[in-house]
C-alpha atoms as a PDB file:
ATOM      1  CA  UNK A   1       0.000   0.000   0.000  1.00  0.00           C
ATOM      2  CA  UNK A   2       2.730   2.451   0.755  1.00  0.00           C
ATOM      3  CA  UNK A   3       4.593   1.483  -2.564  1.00  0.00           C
ATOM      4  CA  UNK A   4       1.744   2.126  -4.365  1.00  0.00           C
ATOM      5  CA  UNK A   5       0.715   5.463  -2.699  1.00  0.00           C
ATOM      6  CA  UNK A   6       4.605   7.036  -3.139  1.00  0.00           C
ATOM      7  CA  UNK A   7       4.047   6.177  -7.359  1.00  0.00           C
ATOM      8  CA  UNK A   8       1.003   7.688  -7.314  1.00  0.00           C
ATOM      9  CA  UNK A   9       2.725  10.504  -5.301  1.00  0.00           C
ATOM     10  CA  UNK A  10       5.543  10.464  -7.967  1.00  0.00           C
ATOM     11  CA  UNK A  11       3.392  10.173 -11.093  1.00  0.00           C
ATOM     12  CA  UNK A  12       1.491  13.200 -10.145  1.00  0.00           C
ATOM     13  CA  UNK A  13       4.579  15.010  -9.056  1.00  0.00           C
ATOM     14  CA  UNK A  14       5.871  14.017 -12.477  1.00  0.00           C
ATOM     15  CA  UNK A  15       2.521  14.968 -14.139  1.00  0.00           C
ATOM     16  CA  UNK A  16       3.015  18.653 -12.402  1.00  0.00           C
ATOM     17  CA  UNK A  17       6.416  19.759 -13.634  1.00  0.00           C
ATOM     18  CA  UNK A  18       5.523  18.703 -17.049  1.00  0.00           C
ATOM     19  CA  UNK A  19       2.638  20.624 -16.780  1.00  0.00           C
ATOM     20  CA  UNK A  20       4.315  23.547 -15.365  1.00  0.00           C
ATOM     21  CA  UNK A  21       7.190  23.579 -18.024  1.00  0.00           C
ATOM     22  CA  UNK A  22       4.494  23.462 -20.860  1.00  0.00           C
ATOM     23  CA  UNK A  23       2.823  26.021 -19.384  1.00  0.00           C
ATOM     24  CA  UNK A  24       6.105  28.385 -19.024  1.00  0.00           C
ATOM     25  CA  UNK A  25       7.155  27.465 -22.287  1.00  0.00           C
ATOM     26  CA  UNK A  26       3.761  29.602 -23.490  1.00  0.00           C
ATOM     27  CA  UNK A  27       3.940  32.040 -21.604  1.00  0.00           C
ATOM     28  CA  UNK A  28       7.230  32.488 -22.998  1.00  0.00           C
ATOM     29  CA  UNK A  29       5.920  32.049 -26.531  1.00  0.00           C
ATOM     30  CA  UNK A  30       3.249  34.889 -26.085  1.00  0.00           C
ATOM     31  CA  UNK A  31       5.815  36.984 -24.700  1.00  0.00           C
ATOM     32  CA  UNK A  32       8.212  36.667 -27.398  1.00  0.00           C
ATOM     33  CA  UNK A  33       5.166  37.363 -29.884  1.00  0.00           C
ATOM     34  CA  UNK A  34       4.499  39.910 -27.478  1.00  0.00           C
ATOM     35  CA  UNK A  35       8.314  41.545 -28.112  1.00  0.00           C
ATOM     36  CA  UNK A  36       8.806  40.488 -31.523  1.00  0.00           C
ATOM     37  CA  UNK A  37       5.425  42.600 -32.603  1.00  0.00           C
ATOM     38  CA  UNK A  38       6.194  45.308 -30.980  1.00  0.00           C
ATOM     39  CA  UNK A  39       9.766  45.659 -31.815  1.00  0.00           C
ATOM     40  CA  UNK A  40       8.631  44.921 -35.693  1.00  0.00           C
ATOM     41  CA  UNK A  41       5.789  48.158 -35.413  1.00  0.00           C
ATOM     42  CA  UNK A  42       8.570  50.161 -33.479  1.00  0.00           C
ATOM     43  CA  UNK A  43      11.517  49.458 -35.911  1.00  0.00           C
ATOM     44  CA  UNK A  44       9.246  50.006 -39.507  1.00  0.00           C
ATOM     45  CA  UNK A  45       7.904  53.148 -38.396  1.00  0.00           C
ATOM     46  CA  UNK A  46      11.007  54.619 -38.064  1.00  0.00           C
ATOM     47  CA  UNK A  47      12.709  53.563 -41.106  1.00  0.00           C
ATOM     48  CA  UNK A  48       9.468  53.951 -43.617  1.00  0.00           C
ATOM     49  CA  UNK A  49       9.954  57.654 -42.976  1.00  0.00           C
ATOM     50  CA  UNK A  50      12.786  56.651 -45.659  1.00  0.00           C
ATOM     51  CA  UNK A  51      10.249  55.450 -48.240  1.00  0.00           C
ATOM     52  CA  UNK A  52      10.163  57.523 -51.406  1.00  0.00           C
ATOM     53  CA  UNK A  53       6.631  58.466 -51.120  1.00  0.00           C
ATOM     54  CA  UNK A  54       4.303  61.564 -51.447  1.00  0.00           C
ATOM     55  CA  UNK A  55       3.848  64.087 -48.532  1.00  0.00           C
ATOM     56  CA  UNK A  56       1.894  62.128 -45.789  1.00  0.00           C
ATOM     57  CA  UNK A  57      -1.720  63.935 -45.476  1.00  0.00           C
ATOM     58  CA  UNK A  58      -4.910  62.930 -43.263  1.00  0.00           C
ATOM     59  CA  UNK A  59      -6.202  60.279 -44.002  1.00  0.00           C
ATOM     60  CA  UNK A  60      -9.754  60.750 -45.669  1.00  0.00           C
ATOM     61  CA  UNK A  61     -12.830  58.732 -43.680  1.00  0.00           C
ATOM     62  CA  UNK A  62     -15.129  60.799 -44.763  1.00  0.00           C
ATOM     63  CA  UNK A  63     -16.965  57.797 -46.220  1.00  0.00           C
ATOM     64  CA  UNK A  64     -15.834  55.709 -43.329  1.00  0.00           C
ATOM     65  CA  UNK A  65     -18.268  54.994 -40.512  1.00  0.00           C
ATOM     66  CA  UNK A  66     -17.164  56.563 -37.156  1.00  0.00           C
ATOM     67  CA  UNK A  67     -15.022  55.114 -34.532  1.00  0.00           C
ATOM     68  CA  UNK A  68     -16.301  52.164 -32.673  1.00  0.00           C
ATOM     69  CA  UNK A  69     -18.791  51.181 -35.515  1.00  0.00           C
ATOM     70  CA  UNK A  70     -17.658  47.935 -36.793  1.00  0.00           C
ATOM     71  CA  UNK A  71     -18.793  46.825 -40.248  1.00  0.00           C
ATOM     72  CA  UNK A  72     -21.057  44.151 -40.931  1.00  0.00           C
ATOM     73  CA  UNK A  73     -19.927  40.773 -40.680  1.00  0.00           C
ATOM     74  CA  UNK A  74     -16.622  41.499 -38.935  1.00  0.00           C
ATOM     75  CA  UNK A  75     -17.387  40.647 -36.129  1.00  0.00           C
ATOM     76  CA  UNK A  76     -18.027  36.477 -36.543  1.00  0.00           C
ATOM     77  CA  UNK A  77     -14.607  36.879 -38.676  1.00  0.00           C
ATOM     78  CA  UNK A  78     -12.606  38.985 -35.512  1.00  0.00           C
ATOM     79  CA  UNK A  79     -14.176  36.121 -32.933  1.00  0.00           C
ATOM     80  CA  UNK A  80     -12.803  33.152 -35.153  1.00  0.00           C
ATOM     81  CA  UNK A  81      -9.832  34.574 -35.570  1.00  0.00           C
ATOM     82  CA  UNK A  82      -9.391  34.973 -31.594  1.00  0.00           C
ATOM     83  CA  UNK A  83     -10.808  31.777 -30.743  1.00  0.00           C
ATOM     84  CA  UNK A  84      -8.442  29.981 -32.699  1.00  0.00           C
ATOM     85  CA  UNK A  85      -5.777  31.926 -31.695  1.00  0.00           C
ATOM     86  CA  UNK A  86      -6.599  30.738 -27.988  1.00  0.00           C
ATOM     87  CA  UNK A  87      -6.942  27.296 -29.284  1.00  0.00           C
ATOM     88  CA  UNK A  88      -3.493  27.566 -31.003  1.00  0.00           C
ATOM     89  CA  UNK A  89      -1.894  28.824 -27.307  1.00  0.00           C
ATOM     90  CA  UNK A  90      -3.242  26.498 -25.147  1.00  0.00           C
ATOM     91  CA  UNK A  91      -0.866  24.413 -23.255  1.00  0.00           C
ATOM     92  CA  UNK A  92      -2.253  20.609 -23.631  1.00  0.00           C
ATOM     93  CA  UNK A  93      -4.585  20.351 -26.365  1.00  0.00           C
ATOM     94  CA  UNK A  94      -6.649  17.246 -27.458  1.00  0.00           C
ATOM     95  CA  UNK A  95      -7.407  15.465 -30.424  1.00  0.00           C
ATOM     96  CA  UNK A  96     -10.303  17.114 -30.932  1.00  0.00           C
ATOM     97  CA  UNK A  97      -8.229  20.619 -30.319  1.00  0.00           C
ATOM     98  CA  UNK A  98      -6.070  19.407 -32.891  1.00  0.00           C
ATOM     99  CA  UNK A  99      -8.517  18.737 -35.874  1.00  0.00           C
ATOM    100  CA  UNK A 100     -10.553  22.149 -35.190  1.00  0.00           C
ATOM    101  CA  UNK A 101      -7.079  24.239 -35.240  1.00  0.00           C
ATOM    102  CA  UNK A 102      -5.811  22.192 -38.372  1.00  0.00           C
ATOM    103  CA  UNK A 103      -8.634  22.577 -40.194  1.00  0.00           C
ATOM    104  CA  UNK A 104      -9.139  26.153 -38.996  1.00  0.00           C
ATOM    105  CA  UNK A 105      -5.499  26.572 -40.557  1.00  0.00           C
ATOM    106  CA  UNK A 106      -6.485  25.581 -43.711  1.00  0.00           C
ATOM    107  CA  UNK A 107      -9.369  27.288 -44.080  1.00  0.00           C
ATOM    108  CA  UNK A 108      -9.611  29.456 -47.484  1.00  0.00           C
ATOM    109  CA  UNK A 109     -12.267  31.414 -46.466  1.00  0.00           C
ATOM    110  CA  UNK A 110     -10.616  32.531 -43.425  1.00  0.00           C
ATOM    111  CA  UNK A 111      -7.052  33.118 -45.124  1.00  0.00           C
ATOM    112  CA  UNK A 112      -9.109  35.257 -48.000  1.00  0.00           C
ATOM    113  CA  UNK A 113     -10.871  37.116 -45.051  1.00  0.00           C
ATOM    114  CA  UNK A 114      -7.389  37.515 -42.903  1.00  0.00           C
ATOM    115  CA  UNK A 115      -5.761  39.099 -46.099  1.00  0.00           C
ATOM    116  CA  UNK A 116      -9.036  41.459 -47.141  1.00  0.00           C
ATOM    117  CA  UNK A 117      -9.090  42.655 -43.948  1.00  0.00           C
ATOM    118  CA  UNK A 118      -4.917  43.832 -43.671  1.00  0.00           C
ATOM    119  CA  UNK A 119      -5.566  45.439 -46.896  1.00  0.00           C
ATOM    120  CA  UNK A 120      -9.104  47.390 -45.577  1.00  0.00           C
ATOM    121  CA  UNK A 121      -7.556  51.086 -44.907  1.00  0.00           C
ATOM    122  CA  UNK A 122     -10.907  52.330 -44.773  1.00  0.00           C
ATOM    123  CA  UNK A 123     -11.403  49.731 -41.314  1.00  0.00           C
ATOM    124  CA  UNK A 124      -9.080  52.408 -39.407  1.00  0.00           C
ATOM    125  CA  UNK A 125     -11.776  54.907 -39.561  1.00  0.00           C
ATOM    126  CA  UNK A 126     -14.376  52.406 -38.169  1.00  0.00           C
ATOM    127  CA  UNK A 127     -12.459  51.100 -35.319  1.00  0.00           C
ATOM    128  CA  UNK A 128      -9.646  53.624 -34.517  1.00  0.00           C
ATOM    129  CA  UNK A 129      -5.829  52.873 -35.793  1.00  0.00           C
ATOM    130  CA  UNK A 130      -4.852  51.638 -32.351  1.00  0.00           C
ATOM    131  CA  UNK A 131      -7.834  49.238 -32.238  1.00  0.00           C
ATOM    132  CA  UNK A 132      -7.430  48.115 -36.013  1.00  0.00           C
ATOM    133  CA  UNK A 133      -3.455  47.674 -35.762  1.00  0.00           C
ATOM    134  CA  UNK A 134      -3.976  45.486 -32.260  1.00  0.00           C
ATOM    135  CA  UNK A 135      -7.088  43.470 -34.588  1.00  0.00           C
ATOM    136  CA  UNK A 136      -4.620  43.254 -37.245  1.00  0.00           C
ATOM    137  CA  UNK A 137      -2.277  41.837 -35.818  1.00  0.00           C
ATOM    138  CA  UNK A 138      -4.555  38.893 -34.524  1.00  0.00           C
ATOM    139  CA  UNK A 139      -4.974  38.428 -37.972  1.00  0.00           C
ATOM    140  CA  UNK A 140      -1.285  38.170 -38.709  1.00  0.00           C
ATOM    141  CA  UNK A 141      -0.128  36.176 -36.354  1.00  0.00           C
ATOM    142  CA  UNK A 142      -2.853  33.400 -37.626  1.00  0.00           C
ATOM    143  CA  UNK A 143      -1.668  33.796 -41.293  1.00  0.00           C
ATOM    144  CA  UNK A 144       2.062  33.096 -40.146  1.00  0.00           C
ATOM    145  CA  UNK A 145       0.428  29.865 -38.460  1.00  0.00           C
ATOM    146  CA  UNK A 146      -1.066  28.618 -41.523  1.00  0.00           C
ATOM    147  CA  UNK A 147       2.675  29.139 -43.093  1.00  0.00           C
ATOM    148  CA  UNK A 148       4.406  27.867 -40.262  1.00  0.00           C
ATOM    149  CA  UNK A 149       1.978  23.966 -40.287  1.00  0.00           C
ATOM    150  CA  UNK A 150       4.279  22.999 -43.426  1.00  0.00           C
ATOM    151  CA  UNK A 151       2.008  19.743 -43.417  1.00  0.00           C
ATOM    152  CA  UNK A 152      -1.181  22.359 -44.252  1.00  0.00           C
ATOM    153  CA  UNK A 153      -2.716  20.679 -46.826  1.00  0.00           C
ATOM    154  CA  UNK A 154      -3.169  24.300 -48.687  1.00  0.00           C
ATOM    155  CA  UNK A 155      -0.044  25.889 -48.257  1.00  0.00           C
ATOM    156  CA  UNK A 156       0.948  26.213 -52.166  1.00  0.00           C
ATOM    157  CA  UNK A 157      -2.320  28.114 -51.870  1.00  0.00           C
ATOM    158  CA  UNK A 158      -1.205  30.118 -49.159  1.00  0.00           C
ATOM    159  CA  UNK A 159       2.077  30.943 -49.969  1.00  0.00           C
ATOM    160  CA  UNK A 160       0.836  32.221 -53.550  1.00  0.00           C
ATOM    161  CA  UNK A 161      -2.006  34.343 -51.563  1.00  0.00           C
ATOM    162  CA  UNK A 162       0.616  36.035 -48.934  1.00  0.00           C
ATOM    163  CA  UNK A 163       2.923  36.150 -51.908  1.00  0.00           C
ATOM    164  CA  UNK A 164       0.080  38.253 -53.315  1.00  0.00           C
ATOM    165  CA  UNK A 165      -0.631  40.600 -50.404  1.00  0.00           C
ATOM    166  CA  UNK A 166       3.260  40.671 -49.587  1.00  0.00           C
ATOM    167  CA  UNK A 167       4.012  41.916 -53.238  1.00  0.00           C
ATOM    168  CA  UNK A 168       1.058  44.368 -53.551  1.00  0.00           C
ATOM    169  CA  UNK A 169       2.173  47.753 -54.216  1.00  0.00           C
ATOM    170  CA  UNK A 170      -0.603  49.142 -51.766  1.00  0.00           C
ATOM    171  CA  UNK A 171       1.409  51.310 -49.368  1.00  0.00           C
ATOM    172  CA  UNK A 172       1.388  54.080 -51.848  1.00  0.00           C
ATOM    173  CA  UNK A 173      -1.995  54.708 -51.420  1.00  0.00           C
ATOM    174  CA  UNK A 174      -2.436  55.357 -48.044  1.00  0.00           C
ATOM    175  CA  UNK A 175      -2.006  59.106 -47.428  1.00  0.00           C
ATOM    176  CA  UNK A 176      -1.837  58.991 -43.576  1.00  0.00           C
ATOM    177  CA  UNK A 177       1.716  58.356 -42.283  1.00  0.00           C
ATOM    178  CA  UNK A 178       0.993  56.259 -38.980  1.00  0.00           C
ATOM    179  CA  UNK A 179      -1.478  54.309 -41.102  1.00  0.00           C
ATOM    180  CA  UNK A 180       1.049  53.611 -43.788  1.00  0.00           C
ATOM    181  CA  UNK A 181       3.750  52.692 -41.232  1.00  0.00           C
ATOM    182  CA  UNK A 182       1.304  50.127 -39.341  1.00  0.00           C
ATOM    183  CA  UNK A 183       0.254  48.676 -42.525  1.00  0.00           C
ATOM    184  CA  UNK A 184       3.520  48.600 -43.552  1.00  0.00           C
ATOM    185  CA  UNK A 185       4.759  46.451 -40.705  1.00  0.00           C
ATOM    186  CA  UNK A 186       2.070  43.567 -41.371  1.00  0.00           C
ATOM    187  CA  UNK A 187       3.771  43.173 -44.815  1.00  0.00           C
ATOM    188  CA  UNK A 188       7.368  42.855 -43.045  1.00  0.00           C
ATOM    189  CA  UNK A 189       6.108  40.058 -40.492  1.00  0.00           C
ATOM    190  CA  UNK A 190       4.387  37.973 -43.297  1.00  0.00           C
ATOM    191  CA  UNK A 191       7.556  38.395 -45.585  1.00  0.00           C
ATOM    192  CA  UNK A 192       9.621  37.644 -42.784  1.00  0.00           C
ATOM    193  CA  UNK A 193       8.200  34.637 -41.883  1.00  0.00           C
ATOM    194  CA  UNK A 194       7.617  33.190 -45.157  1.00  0.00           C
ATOM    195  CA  UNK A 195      10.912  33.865 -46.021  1.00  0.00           C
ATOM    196  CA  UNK A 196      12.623  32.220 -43.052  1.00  0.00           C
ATOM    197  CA  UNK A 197      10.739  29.387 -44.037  1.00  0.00           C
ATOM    198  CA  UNK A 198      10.369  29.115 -47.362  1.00  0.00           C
ATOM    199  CA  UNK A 199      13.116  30.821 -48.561  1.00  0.00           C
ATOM    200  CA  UNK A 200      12.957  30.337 -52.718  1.00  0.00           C
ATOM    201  CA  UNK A 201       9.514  31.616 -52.298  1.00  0.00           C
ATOM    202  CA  UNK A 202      10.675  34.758 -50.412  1.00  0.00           C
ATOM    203  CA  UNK A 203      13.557  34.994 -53.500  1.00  0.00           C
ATOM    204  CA  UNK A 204      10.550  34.890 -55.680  1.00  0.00           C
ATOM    205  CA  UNK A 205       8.258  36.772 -54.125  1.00  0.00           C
ATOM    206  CA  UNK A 206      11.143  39.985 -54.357  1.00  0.00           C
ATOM    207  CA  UNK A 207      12.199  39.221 -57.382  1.00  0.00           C
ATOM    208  CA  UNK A 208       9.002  39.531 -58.948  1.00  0.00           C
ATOM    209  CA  UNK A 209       7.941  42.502 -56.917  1.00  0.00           C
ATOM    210  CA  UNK A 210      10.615  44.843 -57.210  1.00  0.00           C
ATOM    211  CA  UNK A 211       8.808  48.558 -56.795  1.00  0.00           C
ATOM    212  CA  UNK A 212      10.723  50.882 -55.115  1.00  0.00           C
ATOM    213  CA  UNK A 213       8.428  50.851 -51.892  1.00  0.00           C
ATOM    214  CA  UNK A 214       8.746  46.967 -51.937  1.00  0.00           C
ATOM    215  CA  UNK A 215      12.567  46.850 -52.671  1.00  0.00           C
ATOM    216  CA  UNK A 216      12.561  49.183 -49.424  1.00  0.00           C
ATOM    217  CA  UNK A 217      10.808  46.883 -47.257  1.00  0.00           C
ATOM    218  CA  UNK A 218      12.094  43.550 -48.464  1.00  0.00           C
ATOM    219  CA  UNK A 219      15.796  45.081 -47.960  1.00  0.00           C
ATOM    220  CA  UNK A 220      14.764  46.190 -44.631  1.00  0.00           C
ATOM    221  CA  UNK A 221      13.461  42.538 -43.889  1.00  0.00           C
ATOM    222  CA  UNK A 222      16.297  40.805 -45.124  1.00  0.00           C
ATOM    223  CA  UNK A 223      19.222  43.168 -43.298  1.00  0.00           C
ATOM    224  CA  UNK A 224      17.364  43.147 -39.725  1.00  0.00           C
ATOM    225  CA  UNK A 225      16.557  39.633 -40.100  1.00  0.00           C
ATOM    226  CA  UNK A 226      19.387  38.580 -41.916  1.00  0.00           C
ATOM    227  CA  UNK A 227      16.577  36.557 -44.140  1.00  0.00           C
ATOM    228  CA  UNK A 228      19.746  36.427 -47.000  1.00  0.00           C
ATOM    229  CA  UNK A 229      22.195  34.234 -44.802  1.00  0.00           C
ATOM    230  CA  UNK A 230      21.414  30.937 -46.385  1.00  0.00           C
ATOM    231  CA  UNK A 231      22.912  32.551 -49.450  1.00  0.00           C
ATOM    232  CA  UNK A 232      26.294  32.563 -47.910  1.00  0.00           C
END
């Protein structure tokens, strides 16, 4: 009886640190997504002042609706995206856990939505630029898990879909310089993390998107990355 009751002791013991290190090992996760976002809006906002574009001016949401009024529809999309982002963090997941996130991760509909709504400008004058950047970035971080699953049964799809939104010349556009240097930075983390992945797509996705606002942030990418040091 006493043998068994000091395994049982043990096995839960045992049970507990594991728990506890998967748990820290999260929490240090989030906090390096944490750091790493911030340090990527921090760093692109101070060198797109360098981008070759015209004077910044306000930006125009005179058609938009006015601060706190979300769109139609985006709010199912916004709770997917945090649900599975919740899913995605938690420490032990099941089977079950497993199958929703996977599929979730191969969703098209939700990768379409994820990339239509970085590229809404108009979204900052419904929600605010601080609430759309921290909503954007939500939607960021679940595109770079999609890339990151390299069993995703749609990842040629993917890639060709970031490779789309990553090459878009669509920072000219946007007048407003905080706006342009937020929307900016979701372009950097996508191309970073592609590239440091799949790295003849990232050589592909430059080569064939060579603007001189792109060229900018793909250089900027690759140097404070170092993206370029398998070519060594």
């Amino acid at each position: 009886m006493k043998n068994r009751t000091v395994a049982i002791f043990v096995a839960v013991s045992t049970m507990l640190v594991v728990l506890s290190t998967l748990w820290l090992q999260t929490s240090r996760k989030q906090r390096s997504e944490e750091r790493t976002n911030r340090l990527i809006e921090k760093t692109v906002k101070e060198r797109v002042d360098h981008l070759k574009i015209e004077k910044a001016t306000p930006v125009d949401d005179s058609s938009a609706k006015h601060v706190g009024e979300k769109p139609s529809g985006i709010d199912a999309y916004l709770s997917k995206i945090e649900k599975i982002i919740r899913l995605e963090r938690k420490v032990i997941r099941s089977a079950s856990d497993n199958s929703s996130l996977e599929k979730a991760l191969a969703n098209r509909k939700l990768i379409n939505q994820s990339l239509l709504f970085l590229s809404d400008v108009e979204l900052v004058g419904s929600l605010g630029l601080k609430g759309n950047q921290e909503l954007r970035m939500q939607a960021t971080l679940f595109l770079s898990r999609a890339l990151e699953w390299q069993q995703n049964p749609e990842l040629p799809w993917i890639l060709d879909k970031v490779g789309d939104f990553v090459g878009a010349d669509s920072l000219s556009a946007i007048k407003d310089l905080e706006v342009r240097r937020s929307f900016a930075a979701d372009k950097v983390e996508l191309f970073t993390n592609l590239k440091d992945i799949y790295f003849e797509k990232g050589l592909q996705i430059e080569h064939e998107n060579q603007s001189e606002t792109n060229a900018r942030l793909f250089r900027f990418a690759n140097n404070f990355y170092k993206l370029n040091k398998r070519e060594i």
